[in-house]
PDB file of N, CA and C in Angstrom:
ATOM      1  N   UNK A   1     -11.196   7.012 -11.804  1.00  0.00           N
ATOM      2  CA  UNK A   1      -9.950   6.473 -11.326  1.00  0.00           C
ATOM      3  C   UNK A   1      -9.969   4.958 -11.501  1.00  0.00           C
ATOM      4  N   UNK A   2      -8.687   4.487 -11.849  1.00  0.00           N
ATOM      5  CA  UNK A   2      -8.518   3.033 -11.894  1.00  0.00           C
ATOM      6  C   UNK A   2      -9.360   1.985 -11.124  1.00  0.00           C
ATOM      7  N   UNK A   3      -9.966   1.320 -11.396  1.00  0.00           N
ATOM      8  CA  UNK A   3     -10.511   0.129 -10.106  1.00  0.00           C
ATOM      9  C   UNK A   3      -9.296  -0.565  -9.338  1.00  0.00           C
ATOM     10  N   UNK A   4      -8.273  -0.581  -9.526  1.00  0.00           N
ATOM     11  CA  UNK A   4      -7.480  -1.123  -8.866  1.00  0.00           C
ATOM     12  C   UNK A   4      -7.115   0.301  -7.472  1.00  0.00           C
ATOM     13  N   UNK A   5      -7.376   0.729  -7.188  1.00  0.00           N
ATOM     14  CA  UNK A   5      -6.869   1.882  -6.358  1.00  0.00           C
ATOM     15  C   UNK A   5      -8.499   2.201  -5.480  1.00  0.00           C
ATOM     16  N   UNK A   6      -9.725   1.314  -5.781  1.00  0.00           N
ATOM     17  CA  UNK A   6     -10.565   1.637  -5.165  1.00  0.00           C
ATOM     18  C   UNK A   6     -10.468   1.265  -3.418  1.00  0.00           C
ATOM     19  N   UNK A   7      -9.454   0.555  -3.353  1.00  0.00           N
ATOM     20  CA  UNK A   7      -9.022  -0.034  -2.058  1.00  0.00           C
ATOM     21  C   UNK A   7      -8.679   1.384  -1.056  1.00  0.00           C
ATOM     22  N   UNK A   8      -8.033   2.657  -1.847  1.00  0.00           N
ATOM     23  CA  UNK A   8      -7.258   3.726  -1.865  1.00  0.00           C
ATOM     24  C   UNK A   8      -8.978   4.321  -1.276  1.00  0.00           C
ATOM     25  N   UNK A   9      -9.342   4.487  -2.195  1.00  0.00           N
ATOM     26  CA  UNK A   9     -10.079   5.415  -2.138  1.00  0.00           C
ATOM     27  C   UNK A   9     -11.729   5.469  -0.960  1.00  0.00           C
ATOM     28  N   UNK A  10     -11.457   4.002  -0.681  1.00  0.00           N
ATOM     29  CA  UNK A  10     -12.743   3.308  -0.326  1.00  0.00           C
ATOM     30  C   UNK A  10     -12.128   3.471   1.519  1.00  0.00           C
ATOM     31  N   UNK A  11     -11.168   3.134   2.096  1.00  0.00           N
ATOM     32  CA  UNK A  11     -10.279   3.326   3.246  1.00  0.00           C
ATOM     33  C   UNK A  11     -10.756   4.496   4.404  1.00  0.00           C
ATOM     34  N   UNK A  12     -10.876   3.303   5.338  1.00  0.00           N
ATOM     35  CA  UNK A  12     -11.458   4.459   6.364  1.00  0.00           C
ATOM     36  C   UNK A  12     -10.894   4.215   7.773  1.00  0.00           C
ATOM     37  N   UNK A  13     -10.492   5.013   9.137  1.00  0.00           N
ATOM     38  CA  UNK A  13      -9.935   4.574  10.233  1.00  0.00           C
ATOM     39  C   UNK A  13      -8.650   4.357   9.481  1.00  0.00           C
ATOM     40  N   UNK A  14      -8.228   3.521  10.966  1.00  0.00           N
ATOM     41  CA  UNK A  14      -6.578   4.153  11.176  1.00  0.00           C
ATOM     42  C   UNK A  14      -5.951   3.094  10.601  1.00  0.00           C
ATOM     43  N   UNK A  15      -6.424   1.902   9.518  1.00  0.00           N
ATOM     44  CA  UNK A  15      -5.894   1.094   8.804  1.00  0.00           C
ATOM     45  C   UNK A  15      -4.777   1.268   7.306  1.00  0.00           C
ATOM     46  N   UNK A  16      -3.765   0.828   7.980  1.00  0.00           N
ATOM     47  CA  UNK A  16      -2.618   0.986   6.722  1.00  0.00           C
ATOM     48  C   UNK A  16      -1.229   1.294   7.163  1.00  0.00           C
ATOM     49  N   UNK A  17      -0.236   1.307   6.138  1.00  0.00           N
ATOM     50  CA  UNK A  17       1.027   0.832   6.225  1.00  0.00           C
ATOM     51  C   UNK A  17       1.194   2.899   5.860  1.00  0.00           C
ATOM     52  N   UNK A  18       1.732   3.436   6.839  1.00  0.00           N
ATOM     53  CA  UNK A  18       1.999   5.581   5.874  1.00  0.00           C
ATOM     54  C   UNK A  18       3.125   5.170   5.367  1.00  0.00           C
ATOM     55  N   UNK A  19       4.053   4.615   5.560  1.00  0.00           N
ATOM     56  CA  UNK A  19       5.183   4.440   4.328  1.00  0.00           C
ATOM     57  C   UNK A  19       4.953   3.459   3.164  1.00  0.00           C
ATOM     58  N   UNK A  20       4.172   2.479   3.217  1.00  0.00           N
ATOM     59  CA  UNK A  20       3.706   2.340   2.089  1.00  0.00           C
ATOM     60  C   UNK A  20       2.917   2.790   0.914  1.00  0.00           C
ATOM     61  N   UNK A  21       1.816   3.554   1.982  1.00  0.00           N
ATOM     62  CA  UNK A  21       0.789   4.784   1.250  1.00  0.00           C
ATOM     63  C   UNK A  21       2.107   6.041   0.890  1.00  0.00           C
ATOM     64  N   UNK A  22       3.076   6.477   1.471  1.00  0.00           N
ATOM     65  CA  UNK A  22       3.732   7.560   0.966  1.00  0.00           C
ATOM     66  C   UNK A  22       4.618   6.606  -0.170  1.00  0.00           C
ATOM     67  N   UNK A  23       4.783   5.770  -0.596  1.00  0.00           N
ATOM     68  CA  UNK A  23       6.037   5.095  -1.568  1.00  0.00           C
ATOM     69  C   UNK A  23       4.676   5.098  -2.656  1.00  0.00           C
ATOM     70  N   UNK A  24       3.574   4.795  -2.538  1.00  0.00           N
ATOM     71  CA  UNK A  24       2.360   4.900  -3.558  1.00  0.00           C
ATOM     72  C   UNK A  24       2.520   6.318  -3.852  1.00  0.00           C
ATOM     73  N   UNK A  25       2.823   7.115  -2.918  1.00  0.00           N
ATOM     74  CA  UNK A  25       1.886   8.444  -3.401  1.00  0.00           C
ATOM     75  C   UNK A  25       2.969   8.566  -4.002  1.00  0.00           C
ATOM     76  N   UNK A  26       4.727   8.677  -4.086  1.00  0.00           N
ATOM     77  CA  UNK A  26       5.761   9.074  -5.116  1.00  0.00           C
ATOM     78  C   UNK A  26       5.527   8.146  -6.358  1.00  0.00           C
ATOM     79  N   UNK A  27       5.085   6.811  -6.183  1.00  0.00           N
ATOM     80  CA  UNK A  27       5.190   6.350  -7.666  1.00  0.00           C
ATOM     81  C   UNK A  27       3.818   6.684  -8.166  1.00  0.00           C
ATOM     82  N   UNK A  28       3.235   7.234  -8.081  1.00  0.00           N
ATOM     83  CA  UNK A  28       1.996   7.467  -8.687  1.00  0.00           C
ATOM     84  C   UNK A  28       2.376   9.409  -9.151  1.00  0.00           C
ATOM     85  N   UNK A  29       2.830   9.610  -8.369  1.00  0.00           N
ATOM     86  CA  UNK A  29       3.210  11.127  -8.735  1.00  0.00           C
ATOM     87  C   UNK A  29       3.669  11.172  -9.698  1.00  0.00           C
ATOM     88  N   UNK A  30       5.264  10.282  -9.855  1.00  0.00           N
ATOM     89  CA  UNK A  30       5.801  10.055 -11.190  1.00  0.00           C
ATOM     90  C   UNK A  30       5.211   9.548 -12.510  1.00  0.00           C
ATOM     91  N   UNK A  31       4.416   8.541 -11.913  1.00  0.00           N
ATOM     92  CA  UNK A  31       3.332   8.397 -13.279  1.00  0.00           C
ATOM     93  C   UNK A  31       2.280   9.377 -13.763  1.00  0.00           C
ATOM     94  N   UNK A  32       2.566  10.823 -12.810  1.00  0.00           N
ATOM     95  CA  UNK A  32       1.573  11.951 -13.933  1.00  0.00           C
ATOM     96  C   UNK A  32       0.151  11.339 -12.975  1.00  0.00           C
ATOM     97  N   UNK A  33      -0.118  10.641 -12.386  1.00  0.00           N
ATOM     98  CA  UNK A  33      -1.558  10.631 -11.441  1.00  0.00           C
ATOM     99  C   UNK A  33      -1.456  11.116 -10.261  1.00  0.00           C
ATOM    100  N   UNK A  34      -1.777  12.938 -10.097  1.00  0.00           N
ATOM    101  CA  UNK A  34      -1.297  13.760  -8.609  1.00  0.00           C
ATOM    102  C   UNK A  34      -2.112  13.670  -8.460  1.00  0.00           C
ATOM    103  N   UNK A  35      -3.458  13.318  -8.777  1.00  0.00           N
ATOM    104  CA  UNK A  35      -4.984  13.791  -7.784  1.00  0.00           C
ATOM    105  C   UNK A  35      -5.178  12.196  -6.929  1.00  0.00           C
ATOM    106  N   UNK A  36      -4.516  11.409  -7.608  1.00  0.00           N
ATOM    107  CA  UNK A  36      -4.379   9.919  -6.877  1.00  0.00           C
ATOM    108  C   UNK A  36      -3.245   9.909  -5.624  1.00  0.00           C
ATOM    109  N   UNK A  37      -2.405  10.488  -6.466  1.00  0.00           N
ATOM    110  CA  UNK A  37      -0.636  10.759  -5.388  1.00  0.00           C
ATOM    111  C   UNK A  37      -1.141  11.348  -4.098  1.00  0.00           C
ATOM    112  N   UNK A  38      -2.157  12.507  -4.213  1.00  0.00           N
ATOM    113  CA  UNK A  38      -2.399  13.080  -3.093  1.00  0.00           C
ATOM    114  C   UNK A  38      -3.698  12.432  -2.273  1.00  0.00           C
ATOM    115  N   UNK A  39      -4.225  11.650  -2.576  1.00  0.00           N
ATOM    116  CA  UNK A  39      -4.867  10.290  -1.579  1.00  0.00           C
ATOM    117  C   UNK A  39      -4.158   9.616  -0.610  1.00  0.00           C
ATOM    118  N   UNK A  40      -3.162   9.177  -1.925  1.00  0.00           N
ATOM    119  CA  UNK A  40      -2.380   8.250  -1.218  1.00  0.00           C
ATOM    120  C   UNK A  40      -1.248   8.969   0.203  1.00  0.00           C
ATOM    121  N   UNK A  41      -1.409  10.495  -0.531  1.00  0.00           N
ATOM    122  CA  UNK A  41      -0.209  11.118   0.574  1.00  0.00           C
ATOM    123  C   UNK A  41      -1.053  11.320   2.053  1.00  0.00           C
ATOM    124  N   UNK A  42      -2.425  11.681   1.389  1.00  0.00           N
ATOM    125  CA  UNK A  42      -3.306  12.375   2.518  1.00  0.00           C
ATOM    126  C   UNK A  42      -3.844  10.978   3.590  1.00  0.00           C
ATOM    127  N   UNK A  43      -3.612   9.731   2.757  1.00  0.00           N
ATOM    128  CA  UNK A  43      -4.008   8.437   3.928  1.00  0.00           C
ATOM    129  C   UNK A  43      -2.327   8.699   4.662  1.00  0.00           C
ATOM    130  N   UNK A  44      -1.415   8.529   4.292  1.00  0.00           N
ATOM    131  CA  UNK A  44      -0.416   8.493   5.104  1.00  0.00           C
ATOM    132  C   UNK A  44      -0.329   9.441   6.115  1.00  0.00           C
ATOM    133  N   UNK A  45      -0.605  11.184   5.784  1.00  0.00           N
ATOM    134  CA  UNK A  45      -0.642  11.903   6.321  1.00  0.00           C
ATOM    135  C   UNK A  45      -1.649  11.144   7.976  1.00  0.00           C
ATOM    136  N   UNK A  46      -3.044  11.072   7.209  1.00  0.00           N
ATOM    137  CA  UNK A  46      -3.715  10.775   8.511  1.00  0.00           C
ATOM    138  C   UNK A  46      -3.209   9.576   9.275  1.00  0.00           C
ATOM    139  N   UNK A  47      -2.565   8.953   9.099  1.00  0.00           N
ATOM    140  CA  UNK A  47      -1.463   7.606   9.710  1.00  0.00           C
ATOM    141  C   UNK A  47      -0.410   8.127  10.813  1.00  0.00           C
ATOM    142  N   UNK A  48       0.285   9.099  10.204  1.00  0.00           N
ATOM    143  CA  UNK A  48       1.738   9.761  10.425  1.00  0.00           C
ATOM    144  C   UNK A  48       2.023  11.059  10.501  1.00  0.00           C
ATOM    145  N   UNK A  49       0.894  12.215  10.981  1.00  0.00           N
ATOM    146  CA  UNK A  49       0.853  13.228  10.518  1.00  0.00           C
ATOM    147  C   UNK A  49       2.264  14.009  11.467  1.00  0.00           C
ATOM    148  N   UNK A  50       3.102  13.450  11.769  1.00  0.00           N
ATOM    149  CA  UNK A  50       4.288  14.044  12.432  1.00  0.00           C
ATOM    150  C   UNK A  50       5.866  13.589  11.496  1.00  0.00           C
ATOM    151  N   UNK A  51       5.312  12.950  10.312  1.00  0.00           N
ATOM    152  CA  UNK A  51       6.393  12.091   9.495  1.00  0.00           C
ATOM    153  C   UNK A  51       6.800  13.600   8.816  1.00  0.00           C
ATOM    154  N   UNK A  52       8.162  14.240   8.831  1.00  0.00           N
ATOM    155  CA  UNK A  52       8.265  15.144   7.944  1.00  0.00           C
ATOM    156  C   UNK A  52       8.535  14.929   6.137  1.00  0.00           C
ATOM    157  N   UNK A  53       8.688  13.714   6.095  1.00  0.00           N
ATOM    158  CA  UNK A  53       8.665  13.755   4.207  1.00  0.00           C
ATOM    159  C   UNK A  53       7.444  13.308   4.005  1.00  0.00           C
ATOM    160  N   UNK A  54       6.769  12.755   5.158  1.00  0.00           N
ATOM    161  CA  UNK A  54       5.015  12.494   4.442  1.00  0.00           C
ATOM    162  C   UNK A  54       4.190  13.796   4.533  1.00  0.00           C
ATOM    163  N   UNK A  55       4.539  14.992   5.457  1.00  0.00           N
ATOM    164  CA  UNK A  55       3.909  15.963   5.915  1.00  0.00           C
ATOM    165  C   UNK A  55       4.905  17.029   4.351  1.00  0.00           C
ATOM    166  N   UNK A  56       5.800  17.314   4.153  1.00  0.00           N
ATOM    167  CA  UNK A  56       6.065  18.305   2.955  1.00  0.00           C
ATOM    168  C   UNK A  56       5.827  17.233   1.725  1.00  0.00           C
ATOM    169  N   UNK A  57       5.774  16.406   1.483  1.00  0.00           N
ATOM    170  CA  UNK A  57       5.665  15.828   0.002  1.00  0.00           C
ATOM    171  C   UNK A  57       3.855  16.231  -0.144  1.00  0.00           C
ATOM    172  N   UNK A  58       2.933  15.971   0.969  1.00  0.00           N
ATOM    173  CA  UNK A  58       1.519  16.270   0.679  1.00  0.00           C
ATOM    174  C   UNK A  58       1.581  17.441   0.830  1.00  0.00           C
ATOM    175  N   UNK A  59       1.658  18.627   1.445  1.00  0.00           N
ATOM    176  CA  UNK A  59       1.522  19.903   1.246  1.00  0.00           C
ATOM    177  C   UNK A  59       1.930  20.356  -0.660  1.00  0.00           C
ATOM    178  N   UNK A  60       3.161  19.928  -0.474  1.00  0.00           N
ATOM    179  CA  UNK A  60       3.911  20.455  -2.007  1.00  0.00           C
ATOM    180  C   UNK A  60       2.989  20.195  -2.958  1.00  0.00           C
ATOM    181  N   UNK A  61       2.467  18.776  -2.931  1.00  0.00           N
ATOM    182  CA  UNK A  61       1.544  18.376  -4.225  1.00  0.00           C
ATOM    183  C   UNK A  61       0.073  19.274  -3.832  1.00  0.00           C
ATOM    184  N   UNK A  62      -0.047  19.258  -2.568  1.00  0.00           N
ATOM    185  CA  UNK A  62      -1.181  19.752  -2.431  1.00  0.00           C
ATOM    186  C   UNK A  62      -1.648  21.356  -2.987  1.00  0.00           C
ATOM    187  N   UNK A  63      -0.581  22.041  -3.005  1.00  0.00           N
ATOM    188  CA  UNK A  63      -0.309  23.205  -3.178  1.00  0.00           C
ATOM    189  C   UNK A  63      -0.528  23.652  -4.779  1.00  0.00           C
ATOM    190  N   UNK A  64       0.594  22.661  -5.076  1.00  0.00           N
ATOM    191  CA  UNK A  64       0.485  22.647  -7.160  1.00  0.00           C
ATOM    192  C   UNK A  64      -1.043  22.275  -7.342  1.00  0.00           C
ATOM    193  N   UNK A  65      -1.694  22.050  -6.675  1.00  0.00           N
ATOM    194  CA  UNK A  65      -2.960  21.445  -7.289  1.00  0.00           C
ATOM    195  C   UNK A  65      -4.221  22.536  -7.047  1.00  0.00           C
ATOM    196  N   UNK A  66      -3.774  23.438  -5.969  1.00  0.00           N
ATOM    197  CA  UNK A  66      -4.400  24.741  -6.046  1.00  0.00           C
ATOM    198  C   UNK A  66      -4.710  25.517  -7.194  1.00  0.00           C
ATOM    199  N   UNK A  67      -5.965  26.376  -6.737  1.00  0.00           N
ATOM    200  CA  UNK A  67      -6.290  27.173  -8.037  1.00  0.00           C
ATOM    201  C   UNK A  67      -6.216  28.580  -7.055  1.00  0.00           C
ATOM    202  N   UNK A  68      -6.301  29.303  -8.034  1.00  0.00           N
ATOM    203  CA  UNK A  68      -6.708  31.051  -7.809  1.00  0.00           C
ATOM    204  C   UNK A  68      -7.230  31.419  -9.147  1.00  0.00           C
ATOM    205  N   UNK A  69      -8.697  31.833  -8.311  1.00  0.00           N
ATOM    206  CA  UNK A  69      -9.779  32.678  -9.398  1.00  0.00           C
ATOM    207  C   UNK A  69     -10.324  33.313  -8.560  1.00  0.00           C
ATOM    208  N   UNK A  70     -10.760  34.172  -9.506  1.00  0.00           N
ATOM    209  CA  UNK A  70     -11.683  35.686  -8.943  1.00  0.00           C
ATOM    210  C   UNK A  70     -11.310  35.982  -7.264  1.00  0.00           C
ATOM    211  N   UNK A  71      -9.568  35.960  -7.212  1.00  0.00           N
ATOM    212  CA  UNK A  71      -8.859  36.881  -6.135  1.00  0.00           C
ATOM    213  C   UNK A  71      -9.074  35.827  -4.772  1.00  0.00           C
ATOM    214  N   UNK A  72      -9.086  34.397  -4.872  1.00  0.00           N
ATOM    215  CA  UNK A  72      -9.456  33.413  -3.705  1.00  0.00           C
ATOM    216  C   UNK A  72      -8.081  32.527  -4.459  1.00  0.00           C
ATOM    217  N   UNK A  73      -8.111  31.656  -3.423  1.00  0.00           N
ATOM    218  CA  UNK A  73      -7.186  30.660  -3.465  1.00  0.00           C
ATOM    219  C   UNK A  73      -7.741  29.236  -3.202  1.00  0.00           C
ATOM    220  N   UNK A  74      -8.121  28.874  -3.576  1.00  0.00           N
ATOM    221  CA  UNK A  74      -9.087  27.027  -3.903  1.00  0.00           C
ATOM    222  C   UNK A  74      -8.059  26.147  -3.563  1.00  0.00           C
ATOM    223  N   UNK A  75      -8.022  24.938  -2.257  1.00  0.00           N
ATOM    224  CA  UNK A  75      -7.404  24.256  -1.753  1.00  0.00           C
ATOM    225  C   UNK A  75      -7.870  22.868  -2.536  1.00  0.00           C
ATOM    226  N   UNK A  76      -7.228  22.003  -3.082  1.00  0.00           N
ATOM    227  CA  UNK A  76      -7.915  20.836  -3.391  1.00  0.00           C
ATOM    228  C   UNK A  76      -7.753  19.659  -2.343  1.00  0.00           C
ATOM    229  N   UNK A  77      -8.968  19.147  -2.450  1.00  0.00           N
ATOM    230  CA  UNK A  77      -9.703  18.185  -1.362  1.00  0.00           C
ATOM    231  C   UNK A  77      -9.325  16.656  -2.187  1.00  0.00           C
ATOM    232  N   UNK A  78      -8.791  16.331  -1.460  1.00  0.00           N
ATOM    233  CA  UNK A  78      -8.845  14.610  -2.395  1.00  0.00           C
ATOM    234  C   UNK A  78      -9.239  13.870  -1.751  1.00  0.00           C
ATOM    235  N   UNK A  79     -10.268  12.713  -2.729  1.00  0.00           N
ATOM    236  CA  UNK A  79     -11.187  11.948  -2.821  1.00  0.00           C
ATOM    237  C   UNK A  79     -10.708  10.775  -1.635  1.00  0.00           C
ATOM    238  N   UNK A  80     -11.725  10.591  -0.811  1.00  0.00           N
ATOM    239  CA  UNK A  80     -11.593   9.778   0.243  1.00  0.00           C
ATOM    240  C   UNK A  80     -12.841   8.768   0.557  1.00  0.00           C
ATOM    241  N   UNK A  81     -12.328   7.960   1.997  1.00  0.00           N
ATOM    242  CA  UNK A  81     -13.681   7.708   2.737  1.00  0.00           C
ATOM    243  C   UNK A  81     -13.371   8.063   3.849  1.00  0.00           C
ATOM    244  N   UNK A  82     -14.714   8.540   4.939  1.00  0.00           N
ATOM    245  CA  UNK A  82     -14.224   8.728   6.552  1.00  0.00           C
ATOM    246  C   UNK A  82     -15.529   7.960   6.901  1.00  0.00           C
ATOM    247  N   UNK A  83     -15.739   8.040   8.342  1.00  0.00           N
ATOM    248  CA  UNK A  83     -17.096   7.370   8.893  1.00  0.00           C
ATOM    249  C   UNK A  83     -18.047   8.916   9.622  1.00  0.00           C
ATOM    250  N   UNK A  84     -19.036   8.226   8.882  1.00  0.00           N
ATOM    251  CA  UNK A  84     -20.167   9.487   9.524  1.00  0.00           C
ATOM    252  C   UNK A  84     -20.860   9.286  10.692  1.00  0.00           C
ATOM    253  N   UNK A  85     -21.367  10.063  11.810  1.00  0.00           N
ATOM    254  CA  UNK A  85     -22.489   9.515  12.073  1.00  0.00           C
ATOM    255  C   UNK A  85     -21.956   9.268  13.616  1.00  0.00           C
ATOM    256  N   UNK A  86     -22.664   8.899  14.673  1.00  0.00           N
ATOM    257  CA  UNK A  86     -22.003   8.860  15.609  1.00  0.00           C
ATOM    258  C   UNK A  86     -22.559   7.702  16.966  1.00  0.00           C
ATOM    259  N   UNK A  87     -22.649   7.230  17.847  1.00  0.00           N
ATOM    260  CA  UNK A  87     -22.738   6.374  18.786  1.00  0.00           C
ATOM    261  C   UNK A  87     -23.634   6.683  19.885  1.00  0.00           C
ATOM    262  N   UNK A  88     -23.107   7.970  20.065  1.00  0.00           N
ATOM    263  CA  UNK A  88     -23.389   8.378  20.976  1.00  0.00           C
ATOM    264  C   UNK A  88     -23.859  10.285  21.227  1.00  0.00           C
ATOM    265  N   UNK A  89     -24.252  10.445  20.198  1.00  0.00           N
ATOM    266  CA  UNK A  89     -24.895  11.785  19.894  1.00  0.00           C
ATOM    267  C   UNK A  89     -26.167  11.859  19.764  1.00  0.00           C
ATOM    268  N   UNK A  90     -26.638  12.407  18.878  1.00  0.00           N
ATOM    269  CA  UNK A  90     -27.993  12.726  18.585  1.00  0.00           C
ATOM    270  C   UNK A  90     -28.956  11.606  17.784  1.00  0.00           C
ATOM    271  N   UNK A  91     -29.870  11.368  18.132  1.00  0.00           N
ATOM    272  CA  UNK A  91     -30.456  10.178  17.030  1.00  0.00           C
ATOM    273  C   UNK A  91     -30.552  10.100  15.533  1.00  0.00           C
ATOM    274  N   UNK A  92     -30.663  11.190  15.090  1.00  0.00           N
ATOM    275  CA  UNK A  92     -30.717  11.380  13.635  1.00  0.00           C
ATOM    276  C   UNK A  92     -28.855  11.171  13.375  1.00  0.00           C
ATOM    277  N   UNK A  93     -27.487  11.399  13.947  1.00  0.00           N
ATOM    278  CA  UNK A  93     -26.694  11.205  13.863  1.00  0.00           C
ATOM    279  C   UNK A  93     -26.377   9.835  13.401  1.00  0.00           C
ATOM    280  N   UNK A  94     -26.795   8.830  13.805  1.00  0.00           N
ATOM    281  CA  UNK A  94     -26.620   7.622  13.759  1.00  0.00           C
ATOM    282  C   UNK A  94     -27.129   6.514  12.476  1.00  0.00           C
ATOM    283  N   UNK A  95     -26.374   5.643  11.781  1.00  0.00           N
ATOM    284  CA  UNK A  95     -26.011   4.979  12.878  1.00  0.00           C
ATOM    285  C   UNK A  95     -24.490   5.514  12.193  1.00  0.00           C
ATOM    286  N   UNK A  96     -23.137   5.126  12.478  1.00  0.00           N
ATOM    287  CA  UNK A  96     -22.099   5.593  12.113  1.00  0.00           C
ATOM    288  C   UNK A  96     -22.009   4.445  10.528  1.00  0.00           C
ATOM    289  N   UNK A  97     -21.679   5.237   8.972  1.00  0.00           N
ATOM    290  CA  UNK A  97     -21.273   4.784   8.523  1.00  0.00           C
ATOM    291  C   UNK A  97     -20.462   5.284   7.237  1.00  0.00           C
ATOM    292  N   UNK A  98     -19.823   4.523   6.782  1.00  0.00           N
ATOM    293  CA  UNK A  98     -18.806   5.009   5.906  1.00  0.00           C
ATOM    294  C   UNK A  98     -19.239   6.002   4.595  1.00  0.00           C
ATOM    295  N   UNK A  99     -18.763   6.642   4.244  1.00  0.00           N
ATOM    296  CA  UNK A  99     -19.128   7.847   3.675  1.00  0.00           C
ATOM    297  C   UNK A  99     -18.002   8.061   2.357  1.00  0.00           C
ATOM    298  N   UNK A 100     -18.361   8.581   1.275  1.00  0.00           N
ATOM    299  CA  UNK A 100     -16.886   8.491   0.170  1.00  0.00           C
ATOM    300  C   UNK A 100     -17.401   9.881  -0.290  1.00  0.00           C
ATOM    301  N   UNK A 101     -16.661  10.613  -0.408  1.00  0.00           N
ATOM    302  CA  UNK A 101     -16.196  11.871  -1.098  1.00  0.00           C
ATOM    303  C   UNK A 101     -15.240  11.900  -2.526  1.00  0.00           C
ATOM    304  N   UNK A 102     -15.892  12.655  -3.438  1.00  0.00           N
ATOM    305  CA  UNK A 102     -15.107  12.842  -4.994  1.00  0.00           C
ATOM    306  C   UNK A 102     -14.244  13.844  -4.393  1.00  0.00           C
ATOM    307  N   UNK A 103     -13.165  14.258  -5.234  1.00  0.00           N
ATOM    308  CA  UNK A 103     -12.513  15.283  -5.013  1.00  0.00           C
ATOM    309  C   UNK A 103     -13.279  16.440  -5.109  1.00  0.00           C
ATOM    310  N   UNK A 104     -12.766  17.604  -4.687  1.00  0.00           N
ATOM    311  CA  UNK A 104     -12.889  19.060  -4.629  1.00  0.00           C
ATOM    312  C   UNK A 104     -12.176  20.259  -4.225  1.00  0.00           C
ATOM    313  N   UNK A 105     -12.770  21.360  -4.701  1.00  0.00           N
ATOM    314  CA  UNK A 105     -11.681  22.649  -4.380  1.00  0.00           C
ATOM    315  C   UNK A 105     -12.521  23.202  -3.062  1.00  0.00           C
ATOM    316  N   UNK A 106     -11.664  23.782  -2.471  1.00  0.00           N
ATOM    317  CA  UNK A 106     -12.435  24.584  -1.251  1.00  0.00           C
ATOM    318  C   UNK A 106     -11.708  25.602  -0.822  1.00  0.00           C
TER     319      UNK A 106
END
């Protein structure tokens, strides 16, 4: 993926604009980049997850991007960051830190 969008992809916690991340995820859709579109939908989502055109525009793309083989239905996962790890759990848990995921089907 572009280096300019590593900002996108690198993003963790509750930082960001969901209508700006959803106006990314339509112009990026239109430019033919849905595995990017649906980053950008899925940060808004986690921003706004009660917004109804940010909540059906990511399902819809999310959906087209599905597979079915051998009688399953494969959800695609788009490429993120979250934080791992925890504060106040177990010692091996710790210490909390940011974590990046490639895309995937599941």
């Amino acid at each position: 993926m572009a280096a300019e969008y590593d900002w996108l992809l690198n993003a963790v916690g509750l930082a960001g604009d969901a209508q700006a991340l959803f106006k990314l995820g339509q112009r990026l859709k239109a430019e033919g980049k849905v595995h990017l579109a649906a980053t950008a939908y899925d940060r808004a989502f986690g921003l706004q997850p009660k917004s109804e055109p940010i909540v059906n525009a990511r399902l819809m793309l999310l959906k087209s991007l599905s597979v079915r083989e051998y009688g399953l239905d494969f959800c695609y996962i788009p490429p993120g960051s979250f934080l791992m790890g925890s504060v106040v759990g177990e010692p091996d848990e710790a210490p909390v830190h940011p974590v990046r995921v490639d895309p995937y089907w599941l």
